[in-house]
N, C-alpha and C. Protein backbone atom coordinates (compact mmCIF):
# COMPACT_ATOMS: atom_id res chain seq x y z
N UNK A 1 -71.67 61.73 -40.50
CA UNK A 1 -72.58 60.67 -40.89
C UNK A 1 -73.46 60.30 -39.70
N UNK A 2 -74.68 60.29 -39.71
CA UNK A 2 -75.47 59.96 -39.13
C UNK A 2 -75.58 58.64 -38.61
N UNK A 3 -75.58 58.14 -36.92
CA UNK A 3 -75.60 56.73 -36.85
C UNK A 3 -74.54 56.18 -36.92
N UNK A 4 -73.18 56.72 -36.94
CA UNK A 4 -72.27 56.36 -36.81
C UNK A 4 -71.28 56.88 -35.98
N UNK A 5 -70.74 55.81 -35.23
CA UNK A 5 -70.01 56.61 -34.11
C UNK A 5 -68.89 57.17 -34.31
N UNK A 6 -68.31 58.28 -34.00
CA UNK A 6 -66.84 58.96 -34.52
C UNK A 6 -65.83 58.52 -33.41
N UNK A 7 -64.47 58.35 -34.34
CA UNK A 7 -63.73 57.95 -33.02
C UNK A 7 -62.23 58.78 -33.49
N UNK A 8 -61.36 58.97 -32.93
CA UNK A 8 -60.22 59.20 -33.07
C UNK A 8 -58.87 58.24 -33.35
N UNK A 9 -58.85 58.13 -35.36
CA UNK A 9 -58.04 56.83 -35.63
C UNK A 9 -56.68 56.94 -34.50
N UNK A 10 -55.88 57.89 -34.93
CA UNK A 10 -54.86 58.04 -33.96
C UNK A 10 -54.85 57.61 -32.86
N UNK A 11 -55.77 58.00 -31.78
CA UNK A 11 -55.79 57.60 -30.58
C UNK A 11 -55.57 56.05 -30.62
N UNK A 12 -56.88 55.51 -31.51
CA UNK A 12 -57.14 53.95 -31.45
C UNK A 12 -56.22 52.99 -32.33
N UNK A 13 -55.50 53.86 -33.43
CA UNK A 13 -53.78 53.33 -33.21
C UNK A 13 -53.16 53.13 -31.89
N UNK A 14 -53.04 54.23 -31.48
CA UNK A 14 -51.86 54.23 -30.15
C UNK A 14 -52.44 53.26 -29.49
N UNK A 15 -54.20 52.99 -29.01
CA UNK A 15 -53.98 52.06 -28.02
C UNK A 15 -54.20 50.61 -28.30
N UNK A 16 -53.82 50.80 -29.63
CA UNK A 16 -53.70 49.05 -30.09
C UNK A 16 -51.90 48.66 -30.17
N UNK A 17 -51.31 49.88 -30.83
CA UNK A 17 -50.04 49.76 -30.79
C UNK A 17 -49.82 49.49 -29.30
N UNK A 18 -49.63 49.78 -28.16
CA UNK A 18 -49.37 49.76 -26.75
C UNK A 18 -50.08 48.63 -26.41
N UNK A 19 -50.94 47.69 -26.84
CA UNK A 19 -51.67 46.73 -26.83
C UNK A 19 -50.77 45.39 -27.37
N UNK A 20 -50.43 45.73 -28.39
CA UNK A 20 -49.61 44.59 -29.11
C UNK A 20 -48.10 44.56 -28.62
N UNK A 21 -47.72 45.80 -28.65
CA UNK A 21 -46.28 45.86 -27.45
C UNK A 21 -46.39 45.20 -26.05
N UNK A 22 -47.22 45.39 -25.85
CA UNK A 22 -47.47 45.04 -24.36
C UNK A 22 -47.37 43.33 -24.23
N UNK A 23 -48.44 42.58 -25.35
CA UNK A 23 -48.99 41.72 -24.70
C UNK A 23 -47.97 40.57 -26.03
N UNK A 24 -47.95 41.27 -27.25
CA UNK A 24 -47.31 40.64 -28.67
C UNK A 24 -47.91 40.39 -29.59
N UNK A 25 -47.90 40.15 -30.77
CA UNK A 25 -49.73 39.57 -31.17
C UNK A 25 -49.76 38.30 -31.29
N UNK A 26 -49.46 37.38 -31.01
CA UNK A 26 -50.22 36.15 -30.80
C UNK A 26 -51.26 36.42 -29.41
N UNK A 27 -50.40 36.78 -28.17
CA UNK A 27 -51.36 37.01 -27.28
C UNK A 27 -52.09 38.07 -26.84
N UNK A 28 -52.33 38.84 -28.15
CA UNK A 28 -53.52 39.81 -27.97
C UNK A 28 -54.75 38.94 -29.26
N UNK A 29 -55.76 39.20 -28.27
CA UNK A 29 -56.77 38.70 -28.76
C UNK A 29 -57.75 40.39 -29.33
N UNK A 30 -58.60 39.46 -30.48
CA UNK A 30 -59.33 40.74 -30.58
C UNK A 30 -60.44 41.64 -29.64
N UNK A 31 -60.98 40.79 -28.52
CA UNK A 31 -61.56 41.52 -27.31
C UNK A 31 -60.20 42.53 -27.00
N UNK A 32 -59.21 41.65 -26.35
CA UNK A 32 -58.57 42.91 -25.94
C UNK A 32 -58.20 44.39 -26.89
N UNK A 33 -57.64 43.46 -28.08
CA UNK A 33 -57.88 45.19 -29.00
C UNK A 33 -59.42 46.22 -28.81
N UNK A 34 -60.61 45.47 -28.52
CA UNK A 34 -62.00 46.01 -28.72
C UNK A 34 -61.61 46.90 -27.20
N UNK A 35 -61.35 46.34 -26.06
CA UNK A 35 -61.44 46.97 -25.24
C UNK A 35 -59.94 47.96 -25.06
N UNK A 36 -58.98 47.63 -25.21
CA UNK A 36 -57.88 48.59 -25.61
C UNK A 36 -58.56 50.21 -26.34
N UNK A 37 -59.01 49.76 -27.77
CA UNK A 37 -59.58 50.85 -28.28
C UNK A 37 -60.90 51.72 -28.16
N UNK A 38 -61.58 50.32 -27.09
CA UNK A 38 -63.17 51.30 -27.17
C UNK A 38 -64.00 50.98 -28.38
N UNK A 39 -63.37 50.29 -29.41
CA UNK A 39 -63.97 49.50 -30.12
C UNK A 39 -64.92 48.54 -30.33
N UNK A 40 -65.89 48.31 -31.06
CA UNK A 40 -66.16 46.74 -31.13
C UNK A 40 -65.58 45.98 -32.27
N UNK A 41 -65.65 44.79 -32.38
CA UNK A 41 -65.19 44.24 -33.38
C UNK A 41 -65.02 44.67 -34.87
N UNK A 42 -66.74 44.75 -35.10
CA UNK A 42 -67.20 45.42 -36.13
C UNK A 42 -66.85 46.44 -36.92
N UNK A 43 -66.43 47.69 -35.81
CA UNK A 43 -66.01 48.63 -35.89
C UNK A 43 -63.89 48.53 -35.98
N UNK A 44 -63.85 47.74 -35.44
CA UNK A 44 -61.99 47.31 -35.39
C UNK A 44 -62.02 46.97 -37.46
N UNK A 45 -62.58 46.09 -37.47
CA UNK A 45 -62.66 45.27 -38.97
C UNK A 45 -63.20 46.52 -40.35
N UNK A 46 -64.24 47.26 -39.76
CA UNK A 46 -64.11 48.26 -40.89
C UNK A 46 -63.06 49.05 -40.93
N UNK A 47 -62.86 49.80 -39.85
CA UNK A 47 -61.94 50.45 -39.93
C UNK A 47 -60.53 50.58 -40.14
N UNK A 48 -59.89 49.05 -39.58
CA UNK A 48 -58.50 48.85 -40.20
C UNK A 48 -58.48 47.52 -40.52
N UNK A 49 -59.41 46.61 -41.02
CA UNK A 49 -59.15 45.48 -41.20
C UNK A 49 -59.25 44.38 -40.78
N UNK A 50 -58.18 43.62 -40.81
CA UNK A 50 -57.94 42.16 -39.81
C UNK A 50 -57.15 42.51 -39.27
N UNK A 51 -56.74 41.46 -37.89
CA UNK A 51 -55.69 41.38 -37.43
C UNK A 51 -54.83 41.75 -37.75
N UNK A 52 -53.64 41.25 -38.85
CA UNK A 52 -52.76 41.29 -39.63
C UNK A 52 -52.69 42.92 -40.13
N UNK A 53 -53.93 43.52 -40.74
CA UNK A 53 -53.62 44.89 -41.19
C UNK A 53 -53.78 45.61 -40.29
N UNK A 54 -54.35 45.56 -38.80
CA UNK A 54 -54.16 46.52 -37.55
C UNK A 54 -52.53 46.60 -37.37
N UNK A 55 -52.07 45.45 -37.32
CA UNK A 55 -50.48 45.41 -36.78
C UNK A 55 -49.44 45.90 -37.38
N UNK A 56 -50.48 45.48 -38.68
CA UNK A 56 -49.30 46.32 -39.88
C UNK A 56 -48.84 47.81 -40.15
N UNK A 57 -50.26 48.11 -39.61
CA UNK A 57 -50.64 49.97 -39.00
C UNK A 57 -49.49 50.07 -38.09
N UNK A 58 -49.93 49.45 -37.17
CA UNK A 58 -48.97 49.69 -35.53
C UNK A 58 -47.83 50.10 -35.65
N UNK A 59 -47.09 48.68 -36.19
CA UNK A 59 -45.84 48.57 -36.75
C UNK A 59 -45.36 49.81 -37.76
N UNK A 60 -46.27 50.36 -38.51
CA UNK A 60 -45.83 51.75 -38.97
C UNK A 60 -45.26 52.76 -38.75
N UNK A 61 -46.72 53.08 -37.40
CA UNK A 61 -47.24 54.08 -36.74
C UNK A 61 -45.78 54.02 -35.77
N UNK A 62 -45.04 52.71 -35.19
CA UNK A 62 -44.17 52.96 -34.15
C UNK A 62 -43.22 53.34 -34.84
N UNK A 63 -43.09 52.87 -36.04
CA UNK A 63 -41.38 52.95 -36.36
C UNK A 63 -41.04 54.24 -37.28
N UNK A 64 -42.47 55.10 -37.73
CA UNK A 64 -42.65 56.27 -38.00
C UNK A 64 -42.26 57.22 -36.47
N UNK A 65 -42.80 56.79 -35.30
CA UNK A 65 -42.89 58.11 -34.43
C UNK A 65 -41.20 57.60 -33.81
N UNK A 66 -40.32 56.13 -33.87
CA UNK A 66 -39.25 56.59 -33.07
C UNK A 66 -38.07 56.75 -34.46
N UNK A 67 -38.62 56.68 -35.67
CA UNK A 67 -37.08 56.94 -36.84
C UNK A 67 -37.31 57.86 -36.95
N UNK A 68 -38.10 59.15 -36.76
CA UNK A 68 -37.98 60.03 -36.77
C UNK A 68 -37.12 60.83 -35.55
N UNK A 69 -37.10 60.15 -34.47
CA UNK A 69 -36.15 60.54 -33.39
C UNK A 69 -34.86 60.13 -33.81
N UNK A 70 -35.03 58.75 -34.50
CA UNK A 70 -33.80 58.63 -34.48
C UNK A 70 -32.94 59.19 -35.68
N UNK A 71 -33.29 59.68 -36.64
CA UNK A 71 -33.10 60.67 -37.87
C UNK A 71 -32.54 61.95 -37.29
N UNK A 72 -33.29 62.58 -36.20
CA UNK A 72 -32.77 63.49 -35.61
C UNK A 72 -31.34 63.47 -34.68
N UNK A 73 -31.05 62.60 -34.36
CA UNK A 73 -30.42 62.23 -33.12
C UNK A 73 -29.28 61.73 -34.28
N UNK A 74 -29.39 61.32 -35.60
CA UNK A 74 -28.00 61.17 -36.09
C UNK A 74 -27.86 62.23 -37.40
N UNK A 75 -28.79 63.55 -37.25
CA UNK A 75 -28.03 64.14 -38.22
C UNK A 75 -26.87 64.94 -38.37
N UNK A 76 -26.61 64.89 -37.17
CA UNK A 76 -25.08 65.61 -37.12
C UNK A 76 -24.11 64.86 -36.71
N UNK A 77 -24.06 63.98 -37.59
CA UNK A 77 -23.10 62.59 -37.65
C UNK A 77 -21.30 63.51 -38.58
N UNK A 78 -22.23 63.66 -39.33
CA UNK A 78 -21.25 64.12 -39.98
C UNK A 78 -19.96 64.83 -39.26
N UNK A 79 -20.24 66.15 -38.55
CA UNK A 79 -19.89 66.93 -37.75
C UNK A 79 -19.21 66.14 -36.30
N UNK A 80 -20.01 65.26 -35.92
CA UNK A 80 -20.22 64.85 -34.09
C UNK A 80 -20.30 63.11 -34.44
N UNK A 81 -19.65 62.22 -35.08
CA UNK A 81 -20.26 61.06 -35.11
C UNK A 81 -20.42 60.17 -33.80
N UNK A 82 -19.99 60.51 -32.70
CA UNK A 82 -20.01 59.67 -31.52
C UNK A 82 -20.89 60.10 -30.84
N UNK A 83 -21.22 61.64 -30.60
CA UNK A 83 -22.36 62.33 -30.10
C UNK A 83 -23.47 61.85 -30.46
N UNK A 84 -23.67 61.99 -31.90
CA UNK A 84 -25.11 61.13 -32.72
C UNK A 84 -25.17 60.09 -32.83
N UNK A 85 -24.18 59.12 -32.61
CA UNK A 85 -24.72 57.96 -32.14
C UNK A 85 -25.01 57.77 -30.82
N UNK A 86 -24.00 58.62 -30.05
CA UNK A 86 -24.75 58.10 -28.53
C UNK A 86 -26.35 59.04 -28.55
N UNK A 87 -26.68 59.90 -29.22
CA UNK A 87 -27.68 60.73 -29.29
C UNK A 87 -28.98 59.20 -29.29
N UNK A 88 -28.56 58.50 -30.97
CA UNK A 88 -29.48 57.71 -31.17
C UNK A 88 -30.18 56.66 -30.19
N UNK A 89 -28.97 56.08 -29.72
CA UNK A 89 -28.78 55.11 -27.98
C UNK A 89 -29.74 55.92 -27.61
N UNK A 90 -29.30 56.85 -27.01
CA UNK A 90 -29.98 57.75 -26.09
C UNK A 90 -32.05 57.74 -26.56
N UNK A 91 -32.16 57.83 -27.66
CA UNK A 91 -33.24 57.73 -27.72
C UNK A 91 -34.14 56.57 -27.84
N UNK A 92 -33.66 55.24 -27.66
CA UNK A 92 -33.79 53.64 -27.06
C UNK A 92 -33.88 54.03 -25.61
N UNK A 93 -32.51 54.49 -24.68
CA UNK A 93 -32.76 54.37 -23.23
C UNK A 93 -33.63 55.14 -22.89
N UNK A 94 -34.01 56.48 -23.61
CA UNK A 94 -35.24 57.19 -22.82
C UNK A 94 -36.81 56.46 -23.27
N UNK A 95 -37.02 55.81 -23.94
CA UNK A 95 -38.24 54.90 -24.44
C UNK A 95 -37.94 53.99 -23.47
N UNK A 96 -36.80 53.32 -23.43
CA UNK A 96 -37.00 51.96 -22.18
C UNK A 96 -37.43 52.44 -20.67
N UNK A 97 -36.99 54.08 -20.57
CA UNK A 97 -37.23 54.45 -19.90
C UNK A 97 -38.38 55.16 -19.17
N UNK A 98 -38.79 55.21 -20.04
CA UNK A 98 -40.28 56.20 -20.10
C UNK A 98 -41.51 55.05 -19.66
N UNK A 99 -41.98 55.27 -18.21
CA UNK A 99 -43.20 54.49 -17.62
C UNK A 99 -44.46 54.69 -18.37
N UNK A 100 -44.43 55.37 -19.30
CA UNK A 100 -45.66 55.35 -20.09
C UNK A 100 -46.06 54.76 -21.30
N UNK A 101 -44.74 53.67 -21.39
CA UNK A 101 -44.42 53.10 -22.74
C UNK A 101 -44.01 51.87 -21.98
N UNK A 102 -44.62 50.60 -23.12
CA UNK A 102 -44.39 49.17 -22.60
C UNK A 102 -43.06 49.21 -22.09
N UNK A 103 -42.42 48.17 -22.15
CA UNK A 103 -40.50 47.60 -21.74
C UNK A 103 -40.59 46.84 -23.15
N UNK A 104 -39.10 46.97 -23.51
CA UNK A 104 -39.06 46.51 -24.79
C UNK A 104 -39.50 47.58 -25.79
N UNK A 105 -39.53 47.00 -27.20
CA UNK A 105 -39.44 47.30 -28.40
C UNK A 105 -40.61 46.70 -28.99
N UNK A 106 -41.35 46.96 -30.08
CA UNK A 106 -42.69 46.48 -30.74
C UNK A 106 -41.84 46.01 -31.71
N UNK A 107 -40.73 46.49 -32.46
CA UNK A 107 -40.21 45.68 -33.71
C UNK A 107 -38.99 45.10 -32.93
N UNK A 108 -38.53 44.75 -31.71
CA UNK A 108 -37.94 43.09 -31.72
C UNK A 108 -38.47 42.40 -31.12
N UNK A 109 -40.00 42.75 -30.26
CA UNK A 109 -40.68 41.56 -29.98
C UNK A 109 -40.89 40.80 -31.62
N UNK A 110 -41.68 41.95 -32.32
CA UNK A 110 -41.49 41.00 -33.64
C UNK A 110 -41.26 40.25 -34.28
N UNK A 111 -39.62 40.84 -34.14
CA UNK A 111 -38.84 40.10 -35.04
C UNK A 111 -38.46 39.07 -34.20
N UNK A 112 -38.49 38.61 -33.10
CA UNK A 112 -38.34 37.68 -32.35
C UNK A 112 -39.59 36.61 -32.33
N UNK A 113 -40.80 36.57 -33.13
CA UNK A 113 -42.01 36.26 -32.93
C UNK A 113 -42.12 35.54 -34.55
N UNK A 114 -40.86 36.22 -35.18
CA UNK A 114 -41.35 36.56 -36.64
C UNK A 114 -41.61 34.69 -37.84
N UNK A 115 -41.34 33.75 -36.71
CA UNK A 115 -41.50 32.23 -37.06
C UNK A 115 -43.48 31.94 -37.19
N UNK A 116 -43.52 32.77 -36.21
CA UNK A 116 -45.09 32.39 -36.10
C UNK A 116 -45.82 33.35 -36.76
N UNK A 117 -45.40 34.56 -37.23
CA UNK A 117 -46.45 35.79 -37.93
C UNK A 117 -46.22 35.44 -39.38
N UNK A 118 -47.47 35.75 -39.81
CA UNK A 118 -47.89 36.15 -41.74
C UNK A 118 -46.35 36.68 -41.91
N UNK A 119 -46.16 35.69 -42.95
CA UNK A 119 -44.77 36.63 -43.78
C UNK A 119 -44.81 37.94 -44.00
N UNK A 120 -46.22 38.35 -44.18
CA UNK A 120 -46.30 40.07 -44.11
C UNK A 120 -46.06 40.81 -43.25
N UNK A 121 -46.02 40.17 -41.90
CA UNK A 121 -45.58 40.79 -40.37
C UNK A 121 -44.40 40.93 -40.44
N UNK A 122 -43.82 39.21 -40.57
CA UNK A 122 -42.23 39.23 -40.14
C UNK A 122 -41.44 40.11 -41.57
N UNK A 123 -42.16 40.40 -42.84
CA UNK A 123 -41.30 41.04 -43.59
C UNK A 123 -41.28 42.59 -43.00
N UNK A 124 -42.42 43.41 -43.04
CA UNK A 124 -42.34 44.51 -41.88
C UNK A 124 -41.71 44.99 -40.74
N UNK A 125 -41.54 43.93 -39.58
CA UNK A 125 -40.30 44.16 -39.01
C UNK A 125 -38.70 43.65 -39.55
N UNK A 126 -39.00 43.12 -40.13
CA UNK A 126 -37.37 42.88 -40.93
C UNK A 126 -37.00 44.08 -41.62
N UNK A 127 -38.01 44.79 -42.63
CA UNK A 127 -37.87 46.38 -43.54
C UNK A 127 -37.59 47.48 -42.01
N UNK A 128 -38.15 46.83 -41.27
CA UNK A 128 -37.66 48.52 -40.12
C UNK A 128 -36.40 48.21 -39.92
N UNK A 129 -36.09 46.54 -39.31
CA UNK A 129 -34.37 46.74 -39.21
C UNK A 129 -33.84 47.26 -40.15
N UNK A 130 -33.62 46.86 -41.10
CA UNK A 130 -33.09 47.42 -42.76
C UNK A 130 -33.05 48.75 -42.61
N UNK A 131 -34.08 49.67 -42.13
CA UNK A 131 -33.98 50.98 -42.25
C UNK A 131 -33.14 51.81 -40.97
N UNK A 132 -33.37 51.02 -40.13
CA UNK A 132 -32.59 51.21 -38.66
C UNK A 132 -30.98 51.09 -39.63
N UNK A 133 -30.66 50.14 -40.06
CA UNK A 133 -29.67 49.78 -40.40
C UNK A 133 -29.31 50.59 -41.58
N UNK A 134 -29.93 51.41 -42.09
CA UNK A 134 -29.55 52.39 -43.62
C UNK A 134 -29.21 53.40 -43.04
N UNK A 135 -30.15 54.31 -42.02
CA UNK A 135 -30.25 55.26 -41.18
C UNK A 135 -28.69 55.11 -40.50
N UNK A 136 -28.20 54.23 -39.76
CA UNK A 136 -27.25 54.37 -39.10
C UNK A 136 -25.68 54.00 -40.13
N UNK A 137 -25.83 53.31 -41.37
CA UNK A 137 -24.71 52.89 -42.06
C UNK A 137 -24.48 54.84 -43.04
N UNK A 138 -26.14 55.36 -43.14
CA UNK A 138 -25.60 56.63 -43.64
C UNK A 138 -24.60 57.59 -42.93
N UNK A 139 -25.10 57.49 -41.59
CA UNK A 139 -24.44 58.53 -40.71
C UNK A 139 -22.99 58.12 -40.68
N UNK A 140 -22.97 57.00 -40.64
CA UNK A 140 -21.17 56.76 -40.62
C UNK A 140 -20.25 57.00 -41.60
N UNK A 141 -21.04 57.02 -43.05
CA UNK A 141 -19.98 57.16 -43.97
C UNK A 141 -20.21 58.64 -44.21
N UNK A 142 -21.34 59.65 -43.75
CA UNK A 142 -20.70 60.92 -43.64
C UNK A 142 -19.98 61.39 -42.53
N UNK A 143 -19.60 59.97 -41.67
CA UNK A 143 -18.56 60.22 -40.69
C UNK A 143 -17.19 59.89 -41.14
N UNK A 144 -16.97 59.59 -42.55
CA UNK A 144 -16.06 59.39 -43.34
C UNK A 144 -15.53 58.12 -43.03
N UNK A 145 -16.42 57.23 -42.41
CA UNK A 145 -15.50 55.93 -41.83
C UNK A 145 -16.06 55.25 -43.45
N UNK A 146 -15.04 54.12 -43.65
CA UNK A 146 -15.14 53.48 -45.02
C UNK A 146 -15.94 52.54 -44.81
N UNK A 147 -17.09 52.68 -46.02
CA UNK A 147 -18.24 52.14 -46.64
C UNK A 147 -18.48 50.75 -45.84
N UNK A 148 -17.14 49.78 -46.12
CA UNK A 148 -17.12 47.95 -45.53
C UNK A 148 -17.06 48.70 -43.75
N UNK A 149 -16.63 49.25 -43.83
CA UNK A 149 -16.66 49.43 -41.62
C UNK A 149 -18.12 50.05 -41.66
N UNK A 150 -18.40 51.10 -42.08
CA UNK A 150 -19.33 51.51 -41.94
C UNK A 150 -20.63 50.65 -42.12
N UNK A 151 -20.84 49.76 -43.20
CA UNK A 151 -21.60 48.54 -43.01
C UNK A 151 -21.64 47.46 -42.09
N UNK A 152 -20.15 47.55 -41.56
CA UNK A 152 -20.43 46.23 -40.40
C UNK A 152 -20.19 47.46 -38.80
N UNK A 153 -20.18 48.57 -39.08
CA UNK A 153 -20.99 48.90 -37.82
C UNK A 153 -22.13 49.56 -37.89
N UNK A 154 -22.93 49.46 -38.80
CA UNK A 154 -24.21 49.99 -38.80
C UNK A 154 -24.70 48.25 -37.96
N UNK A 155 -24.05 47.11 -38.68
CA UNK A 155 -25.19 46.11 -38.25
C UNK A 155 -24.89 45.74 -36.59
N UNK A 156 -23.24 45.89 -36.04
CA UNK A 156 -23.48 45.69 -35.04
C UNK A 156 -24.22 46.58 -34.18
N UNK A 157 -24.42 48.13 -34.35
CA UNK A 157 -24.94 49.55 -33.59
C UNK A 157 -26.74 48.85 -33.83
N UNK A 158 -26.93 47.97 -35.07
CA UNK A 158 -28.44 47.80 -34.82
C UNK A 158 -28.64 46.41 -34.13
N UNK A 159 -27.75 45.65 -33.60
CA UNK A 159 -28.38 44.56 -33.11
C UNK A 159 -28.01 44.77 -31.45
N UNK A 160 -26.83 46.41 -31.51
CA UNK A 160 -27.07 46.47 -29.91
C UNK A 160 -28.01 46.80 -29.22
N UNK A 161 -28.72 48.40 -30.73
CA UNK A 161 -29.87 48.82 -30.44
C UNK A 161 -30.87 47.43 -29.78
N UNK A 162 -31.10 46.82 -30.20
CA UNK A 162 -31.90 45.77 -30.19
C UNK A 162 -32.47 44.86 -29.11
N UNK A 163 -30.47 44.59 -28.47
CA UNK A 163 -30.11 43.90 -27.53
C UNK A 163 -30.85 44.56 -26.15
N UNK A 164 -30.70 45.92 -26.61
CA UNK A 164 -31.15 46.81 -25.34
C UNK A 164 -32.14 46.99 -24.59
N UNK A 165 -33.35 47.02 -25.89
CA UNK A 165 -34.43 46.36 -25.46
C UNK A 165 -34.87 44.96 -25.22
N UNK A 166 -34.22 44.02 -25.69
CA UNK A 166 -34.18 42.69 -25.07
C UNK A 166 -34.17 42.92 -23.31
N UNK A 167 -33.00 43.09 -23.37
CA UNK A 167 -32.23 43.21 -22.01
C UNK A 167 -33.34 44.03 -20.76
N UNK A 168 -33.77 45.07 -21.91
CA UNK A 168 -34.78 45.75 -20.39
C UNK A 168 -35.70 45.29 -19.98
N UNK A 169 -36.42 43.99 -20.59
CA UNK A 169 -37.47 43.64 -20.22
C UNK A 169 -37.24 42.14 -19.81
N UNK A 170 -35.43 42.41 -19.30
CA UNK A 170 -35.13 40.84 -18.47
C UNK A 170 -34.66 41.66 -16.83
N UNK A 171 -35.04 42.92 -16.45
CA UNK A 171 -34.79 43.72 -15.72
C UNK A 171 -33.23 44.42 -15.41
N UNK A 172 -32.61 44.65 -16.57
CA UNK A 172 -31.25 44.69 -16.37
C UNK A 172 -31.41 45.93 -16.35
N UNK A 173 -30.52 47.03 -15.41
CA UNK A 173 -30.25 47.88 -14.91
C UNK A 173 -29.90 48.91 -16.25
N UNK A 174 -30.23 50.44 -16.08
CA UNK A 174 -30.28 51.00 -16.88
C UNK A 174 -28.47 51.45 -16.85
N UNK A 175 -27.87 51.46 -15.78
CA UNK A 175 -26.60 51.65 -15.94
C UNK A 175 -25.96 50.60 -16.65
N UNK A 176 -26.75 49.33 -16.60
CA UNK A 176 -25.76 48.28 -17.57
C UNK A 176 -26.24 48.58 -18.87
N UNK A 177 -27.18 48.85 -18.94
CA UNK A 177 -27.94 49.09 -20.53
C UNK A 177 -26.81 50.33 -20.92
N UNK A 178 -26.41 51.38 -20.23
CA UNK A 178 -25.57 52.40 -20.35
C UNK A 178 -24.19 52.00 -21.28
N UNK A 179 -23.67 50.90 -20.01
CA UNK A 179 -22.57 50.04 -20.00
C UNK A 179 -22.28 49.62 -21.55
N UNK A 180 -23.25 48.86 -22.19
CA UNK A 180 -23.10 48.53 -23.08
C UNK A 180 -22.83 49.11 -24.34
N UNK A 181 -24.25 50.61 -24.52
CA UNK A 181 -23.82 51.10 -24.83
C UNK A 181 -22.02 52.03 -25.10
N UNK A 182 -21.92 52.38 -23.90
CA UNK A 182 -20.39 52.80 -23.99
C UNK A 182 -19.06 51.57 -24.25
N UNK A 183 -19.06 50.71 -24.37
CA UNK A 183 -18.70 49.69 -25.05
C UNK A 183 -18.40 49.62 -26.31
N UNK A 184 -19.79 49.94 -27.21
CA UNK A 184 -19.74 49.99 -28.38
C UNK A 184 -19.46 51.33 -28.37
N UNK A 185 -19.86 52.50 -28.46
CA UNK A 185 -19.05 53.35 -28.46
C UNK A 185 -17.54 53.53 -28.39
N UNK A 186 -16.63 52.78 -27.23
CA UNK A 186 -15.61 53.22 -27.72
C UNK A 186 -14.67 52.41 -29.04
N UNK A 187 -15.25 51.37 -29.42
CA UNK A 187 -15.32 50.19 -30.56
C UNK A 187 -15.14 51.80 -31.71
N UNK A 188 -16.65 52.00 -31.68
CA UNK A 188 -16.19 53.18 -32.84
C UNK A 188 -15.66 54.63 -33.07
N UNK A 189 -14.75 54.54 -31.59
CA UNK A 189 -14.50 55.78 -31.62
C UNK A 189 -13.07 55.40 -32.34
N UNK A 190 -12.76 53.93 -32.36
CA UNK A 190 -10.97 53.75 -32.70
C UNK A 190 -11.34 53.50 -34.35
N UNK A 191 -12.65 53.50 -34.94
CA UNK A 191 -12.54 53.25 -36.07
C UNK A 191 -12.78 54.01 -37.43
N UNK A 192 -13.11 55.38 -36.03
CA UNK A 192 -13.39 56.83 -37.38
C UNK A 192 -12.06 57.25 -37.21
N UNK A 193 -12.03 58.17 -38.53
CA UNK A 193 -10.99 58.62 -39.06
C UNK A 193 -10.54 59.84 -37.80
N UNK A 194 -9.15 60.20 -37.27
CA UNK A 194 -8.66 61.59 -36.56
C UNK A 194 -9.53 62.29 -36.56
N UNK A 195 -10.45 63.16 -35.65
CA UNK A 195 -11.16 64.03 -35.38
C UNK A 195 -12.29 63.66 -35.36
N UNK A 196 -12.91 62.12 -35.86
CA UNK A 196 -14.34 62.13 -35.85
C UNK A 196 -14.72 62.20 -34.51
């Protein structure tokens, strides 16, 4: 199209997502999204909306690119259930870890935020916990642990997930972040069945 500038949605996802992680969205303003993306306003508003429907993108876009890690990291639950869960951990500490990615989490700043956002925000990060929490209650009961355990350790494995990123962005040491992890770990190693 003529007269119109082309841009790369993807890209200008990512650098709004890393924008709103970074800063949260109450305190990202729309200059900073304009300059985050290279955007102008104008161009922010046709293209994804308002406020509210940029974030709603974001919030997608993140919990699409890490449940897919974490899908991977517990499909051989069945087989390995302590492996794939520490697999899943594992793919929280290398994100907390990774200098190219905010500190913290985009869905528990969220959900920690979620008093002050459009019910449409805070229901969005509430549906990713839920799925964090389906994702990990599946893997356990093809770890043969029973359905009621397996439900109340899917919710504690998602609010450690959680905790973890809390914790990294109060500067707590990645060996304690470790710590914790292995904690809960051995919690469920006494509660699968012989051989899991």
């Amino acid at each position: 199209m003529a007269g119109k500038k082309q841009f790369d949605v993807d890209v200008a996802l990512d650098a709004a997502m890393v924008q709103f992680w970074r800063a949260g969205y109450a305190d990202t303003s729309l200059d900073e999204l304009s300059r985050a993306t290279g955007l102008n306003r104008s161009s922010l508003y046709s293209s994804f909306g308002d406020k509210d429907s940029l974030y709603l993108r974001c919030l997608d876009r993140y919990a699409a690119r890490y449940g897919d890690r974490y899908d991977q990291a517990l499909s051989r639950a069945s087989e390995e259930p302590l492996l794939a869960v520490r697999a899943f951990f594992e793919v929280t500490l290398e994100r907390l870890a990774d200098p190219g990615v905010p500190d913290g989490c985009l869905i528990a700043r969220t959900a920690m935020a979620a008093p002050e956002l459009s019910p449409a925000v805070a229901a969005r990060a509430s549906e990713a916990l839920g799925l964090q929490h389906a994702r990990l209650r599946a893997a356990l009961v093809a770890a043969r642990l029973a359905e009621g355990d397996a439900d109340d350790f899917a919710v504690h494995l998602v609010a450690v997930n959680q905790s973890l990123a809390v914790l990294s962005r109060t500067g707590t040491s990645p060996e304690q972040l470790r710590t914790v992890v292995d904690i809960s770990l051995r919690a469920l190693s006494q509660a699968l069945p012989a051989g899991g």
